[in-house]
N, C-alpha and C. Protein backbone atom coordinates (compact mmCIF):
# COMPACT_ATOMS: atom_id res chain seq x y z
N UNK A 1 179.43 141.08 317.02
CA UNK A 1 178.28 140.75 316.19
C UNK A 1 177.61 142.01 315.63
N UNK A 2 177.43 142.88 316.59
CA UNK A 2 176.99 144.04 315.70
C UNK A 2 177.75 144.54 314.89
N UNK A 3 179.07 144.58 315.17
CA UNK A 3 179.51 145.38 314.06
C UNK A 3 179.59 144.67 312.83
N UNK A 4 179.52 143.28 312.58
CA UNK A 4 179.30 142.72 311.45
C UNK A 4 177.73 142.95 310.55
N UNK A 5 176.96 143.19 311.74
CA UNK A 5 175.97 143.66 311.30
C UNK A 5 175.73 145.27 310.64
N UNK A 6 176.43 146.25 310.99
CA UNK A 6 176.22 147.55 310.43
C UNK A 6 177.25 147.56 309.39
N UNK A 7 178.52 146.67 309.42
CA UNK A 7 179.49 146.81 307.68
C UNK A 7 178.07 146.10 306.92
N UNK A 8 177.74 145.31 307.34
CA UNK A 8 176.50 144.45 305.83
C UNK A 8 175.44 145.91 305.57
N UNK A 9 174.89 146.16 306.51
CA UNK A 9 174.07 147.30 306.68
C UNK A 9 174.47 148.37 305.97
N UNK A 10 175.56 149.15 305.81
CA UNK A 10 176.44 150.15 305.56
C UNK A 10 176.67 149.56 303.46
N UNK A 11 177.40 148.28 303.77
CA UNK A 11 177.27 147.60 302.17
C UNK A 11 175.81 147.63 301.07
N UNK A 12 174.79 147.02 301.95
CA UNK A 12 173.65 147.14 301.33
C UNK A 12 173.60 148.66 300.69
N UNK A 13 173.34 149.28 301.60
CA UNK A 13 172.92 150.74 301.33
C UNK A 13 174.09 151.50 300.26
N UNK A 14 174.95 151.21 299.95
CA UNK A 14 175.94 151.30 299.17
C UNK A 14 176.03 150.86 298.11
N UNK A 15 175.61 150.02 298.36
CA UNK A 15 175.40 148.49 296.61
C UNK A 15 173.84 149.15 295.97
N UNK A 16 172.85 149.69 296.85
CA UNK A 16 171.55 150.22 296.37
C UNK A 16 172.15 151.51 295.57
N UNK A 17 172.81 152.32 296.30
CA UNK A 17 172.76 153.90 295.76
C UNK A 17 173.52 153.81 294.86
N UNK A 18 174.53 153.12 294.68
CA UNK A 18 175.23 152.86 293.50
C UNK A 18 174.46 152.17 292.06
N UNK A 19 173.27 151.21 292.06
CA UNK A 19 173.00 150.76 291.23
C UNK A 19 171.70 151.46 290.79
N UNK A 20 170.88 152.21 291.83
CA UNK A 20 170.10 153.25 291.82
C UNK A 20 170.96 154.10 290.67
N UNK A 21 171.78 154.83 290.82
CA UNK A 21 172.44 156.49 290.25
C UNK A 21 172.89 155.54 289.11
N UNK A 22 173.47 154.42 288.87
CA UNK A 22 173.59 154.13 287.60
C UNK A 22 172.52 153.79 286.48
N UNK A 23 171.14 153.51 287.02
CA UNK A 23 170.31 153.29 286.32
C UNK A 23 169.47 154.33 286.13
N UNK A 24 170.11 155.52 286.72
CA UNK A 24 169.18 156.92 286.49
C UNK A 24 169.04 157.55 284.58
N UNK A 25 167.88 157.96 284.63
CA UNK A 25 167.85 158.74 283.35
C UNK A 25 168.85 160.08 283.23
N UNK A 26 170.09 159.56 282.50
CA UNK A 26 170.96 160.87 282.20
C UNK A 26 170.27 161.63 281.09
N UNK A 27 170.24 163.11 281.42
CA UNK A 27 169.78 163.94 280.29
C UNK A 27 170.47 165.03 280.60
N UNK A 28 170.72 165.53 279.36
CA UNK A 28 171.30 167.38 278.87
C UNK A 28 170.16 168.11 278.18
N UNK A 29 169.85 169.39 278.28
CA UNK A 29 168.78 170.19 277.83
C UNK A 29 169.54 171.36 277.28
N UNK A 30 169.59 171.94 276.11
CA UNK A 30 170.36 172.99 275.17
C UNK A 30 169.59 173.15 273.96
N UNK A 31 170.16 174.23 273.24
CA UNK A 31 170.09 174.58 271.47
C UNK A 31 171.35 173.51 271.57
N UNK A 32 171.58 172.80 270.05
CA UNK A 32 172.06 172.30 269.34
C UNK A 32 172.39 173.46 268.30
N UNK A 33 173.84 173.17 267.94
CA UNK A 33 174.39 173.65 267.11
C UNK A 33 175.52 173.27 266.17
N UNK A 34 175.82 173.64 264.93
CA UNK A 34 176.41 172.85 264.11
C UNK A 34 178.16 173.50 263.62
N UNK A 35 178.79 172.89 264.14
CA UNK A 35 180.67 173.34 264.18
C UNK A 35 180.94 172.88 263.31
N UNK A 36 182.38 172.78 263.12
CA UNK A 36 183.25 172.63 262.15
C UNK A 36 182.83 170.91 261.51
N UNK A 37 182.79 170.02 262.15
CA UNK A 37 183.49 168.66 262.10
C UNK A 37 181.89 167.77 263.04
N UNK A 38 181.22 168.40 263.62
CA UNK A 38 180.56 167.77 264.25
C UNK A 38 178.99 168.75 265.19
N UNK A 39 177.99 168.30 265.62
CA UNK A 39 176.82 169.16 266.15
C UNK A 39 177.30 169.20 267.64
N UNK A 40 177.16 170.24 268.41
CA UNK A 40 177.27 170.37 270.17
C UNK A 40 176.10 170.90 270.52
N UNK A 41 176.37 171.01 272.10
CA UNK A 41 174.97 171.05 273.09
C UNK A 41 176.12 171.46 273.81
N UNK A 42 175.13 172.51 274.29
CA UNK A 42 175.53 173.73 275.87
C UNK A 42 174.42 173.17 276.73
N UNK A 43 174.85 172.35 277.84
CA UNK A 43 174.05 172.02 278.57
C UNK A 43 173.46 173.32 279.39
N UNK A 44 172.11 173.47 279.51
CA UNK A 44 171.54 174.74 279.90
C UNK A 44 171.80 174.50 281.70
N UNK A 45 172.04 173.33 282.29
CA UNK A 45 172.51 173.56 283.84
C UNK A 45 173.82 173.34 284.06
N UNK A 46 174.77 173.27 283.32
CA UNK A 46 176.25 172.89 283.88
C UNK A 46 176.55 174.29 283.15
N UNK A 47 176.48 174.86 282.02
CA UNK A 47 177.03 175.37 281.24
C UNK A 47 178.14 175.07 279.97
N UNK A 48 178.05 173.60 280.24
CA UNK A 48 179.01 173.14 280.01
C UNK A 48 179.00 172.43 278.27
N UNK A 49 180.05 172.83 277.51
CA UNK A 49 179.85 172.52 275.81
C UNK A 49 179.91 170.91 275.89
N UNK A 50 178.82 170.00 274.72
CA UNK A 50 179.03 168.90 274.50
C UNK A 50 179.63 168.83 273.39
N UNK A 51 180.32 167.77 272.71
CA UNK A 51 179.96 167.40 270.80
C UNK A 51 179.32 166.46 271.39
N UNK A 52 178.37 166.13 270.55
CA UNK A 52 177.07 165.10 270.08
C UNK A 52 177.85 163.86 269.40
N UNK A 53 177.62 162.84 269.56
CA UNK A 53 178.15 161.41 269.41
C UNK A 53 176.77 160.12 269.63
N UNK A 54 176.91 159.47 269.10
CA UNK A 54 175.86 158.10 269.13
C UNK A 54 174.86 158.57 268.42
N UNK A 55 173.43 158.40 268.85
CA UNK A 55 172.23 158.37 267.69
C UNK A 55 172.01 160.08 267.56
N UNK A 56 172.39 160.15 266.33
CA UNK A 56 171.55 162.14 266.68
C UNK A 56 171.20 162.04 264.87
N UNK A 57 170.79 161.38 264.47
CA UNK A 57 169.88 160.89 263.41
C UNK A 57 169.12 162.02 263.35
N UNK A 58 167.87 162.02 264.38
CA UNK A 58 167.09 162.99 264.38
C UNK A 58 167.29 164.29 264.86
N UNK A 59 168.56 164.30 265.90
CA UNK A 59 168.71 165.94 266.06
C UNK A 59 168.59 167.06 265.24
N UNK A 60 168.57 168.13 265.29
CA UNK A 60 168.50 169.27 264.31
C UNK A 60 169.24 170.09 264.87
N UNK A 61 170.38 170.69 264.13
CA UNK A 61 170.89 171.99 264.43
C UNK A 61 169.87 173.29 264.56
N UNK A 62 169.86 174.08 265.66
CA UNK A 62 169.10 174.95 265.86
C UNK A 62 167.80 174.85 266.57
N UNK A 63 167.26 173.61 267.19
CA UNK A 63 166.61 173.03 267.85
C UNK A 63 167.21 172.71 269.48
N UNK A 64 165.90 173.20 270.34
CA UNK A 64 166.67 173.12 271.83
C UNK A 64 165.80 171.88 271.92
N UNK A 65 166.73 170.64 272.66
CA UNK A 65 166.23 169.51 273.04
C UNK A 65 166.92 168.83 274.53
N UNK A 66 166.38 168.07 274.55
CA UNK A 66 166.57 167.18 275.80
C UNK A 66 167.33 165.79 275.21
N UNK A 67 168.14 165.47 275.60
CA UNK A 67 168.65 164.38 275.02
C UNK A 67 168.95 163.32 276.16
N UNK A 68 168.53 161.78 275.85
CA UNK A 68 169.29 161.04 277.31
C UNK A 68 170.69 160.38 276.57
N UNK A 69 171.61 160.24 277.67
CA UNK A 69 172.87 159.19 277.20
C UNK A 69 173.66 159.45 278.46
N UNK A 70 174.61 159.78 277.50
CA UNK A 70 175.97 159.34 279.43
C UNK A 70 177.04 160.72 279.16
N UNK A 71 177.70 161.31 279.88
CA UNK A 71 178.72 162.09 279.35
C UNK A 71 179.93 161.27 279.44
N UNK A 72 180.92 161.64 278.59
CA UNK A 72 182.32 161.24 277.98
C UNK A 72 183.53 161.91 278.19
N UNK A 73 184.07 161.79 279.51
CA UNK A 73 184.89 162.90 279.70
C UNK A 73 185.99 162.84 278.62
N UNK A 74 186.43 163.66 278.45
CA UNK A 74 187.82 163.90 277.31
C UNK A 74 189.00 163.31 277.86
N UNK A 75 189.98 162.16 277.04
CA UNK A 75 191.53 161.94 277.49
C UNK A 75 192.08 162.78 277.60
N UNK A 76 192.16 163.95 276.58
CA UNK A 76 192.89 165.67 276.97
C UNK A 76 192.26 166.57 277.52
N UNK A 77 193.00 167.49 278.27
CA UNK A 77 191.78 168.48 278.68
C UNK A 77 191.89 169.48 277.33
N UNK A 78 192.25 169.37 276.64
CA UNK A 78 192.10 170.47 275.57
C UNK A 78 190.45 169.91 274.25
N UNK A 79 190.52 168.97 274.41
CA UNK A 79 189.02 168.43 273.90
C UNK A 79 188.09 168.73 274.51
N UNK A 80 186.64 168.62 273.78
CA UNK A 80 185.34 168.70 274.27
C UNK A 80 185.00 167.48 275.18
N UNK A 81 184.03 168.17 276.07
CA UNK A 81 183.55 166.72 276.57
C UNK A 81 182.67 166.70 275.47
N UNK A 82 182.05 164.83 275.15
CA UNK A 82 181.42 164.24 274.59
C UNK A 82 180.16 164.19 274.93
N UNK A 83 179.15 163.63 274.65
CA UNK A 83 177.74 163.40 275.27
C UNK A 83 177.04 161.58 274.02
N UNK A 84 177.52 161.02 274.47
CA UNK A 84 176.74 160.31 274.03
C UNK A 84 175.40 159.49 273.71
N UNK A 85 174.49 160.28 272.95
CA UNK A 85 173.53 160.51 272.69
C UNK A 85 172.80 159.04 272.60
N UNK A 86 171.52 158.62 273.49
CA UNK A 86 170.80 157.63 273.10
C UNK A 86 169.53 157.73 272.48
N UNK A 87 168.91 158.59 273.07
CA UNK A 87 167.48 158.80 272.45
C UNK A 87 167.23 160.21 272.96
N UNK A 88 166.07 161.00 272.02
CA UNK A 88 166.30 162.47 272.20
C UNK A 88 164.55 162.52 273.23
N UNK A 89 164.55 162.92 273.71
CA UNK A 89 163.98 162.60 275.25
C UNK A 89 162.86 163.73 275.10
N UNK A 90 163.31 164.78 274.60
CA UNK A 90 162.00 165.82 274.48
C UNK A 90 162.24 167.06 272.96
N UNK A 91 161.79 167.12 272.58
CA UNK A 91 162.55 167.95 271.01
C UNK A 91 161.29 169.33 271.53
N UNK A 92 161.64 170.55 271.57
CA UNK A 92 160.96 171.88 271.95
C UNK A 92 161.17 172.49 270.59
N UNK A 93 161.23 172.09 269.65
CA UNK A 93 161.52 173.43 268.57
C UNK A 93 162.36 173.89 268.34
N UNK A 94 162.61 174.78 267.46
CA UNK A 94 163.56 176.05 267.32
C UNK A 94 163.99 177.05 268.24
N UNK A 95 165.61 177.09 269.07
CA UNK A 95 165.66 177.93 269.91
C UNK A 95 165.04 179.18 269.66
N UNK A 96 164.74 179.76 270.70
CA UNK A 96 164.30 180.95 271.07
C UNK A 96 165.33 181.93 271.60
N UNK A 97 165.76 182.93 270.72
CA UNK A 97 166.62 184.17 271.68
C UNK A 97 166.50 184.28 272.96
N UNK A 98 167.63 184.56 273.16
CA UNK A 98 168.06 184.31 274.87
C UNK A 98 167.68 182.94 275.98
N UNK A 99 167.53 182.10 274.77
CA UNK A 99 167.84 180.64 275.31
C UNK A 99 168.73 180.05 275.59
C-alpha cells in the first residue's frame, strides 16, 4: 500500500513540474541584428545566435530587447537555432557598445 502511495506521490509531483516549466515565461535578452535573409538575437545568457521567426513586426534591428516565445532547435546542425518570437516583452533602446 505504501508503495502505491509514493508512485502517485512521485507522479503528482512530476505532472506539476512538468506543466509548471511548460507554462513558464520563455524569454531571450540581446541587440537584434539584421543578416542576409532574415533579423537574429545573441541571447545575452546562453551566448547563443537566434534568427527571429513569428511576430517581430515591431522589432528593430539595432535595438536590445527582451523577447518571449519558445526556441526551435534546428533539423541540421549546420542551421541557426530559431526563436520564435511572440510578443517583445521589454524594448531598451538602441544597443549600447559593449553590449
Amino acid at each position: 500500500m505504501a508503495a502505491i502511495v509514493g508512485v502517485v506521490a512521485a507522479l503528482a509531483v512530476v505532472t506539476y513540474v512538468v506543466i509548471h516549466e511548460s507554462s513558464k515565461k520563455r524569454t531571450i535578452t540581446g541587440c537584434v541584428s539584421l543578416g542576409e535573409n532574415s533579423m537574429s538575437l545573441t541571447d545575452e545568457k546562453d551566448k547563443r545566435s537566434y534568427a527571429l521567426t513569428g511576430s517581430t513586426a515591431d522589432v528593430k534591428p539595432g535595438d536590445r530587447v527582451t523577447l518571449q516565445g519558445k526556441r526551435i532547435k534546428p533539423k541540421d546542425a549546420r542551421n541557426p537555432f530559431l526563436w520564435e518570437t511572440k510578443a517583445i516583452s521589454k524594448d531598451f533602446g538602441v544597443c549600447q557598445p559593449g553590449v
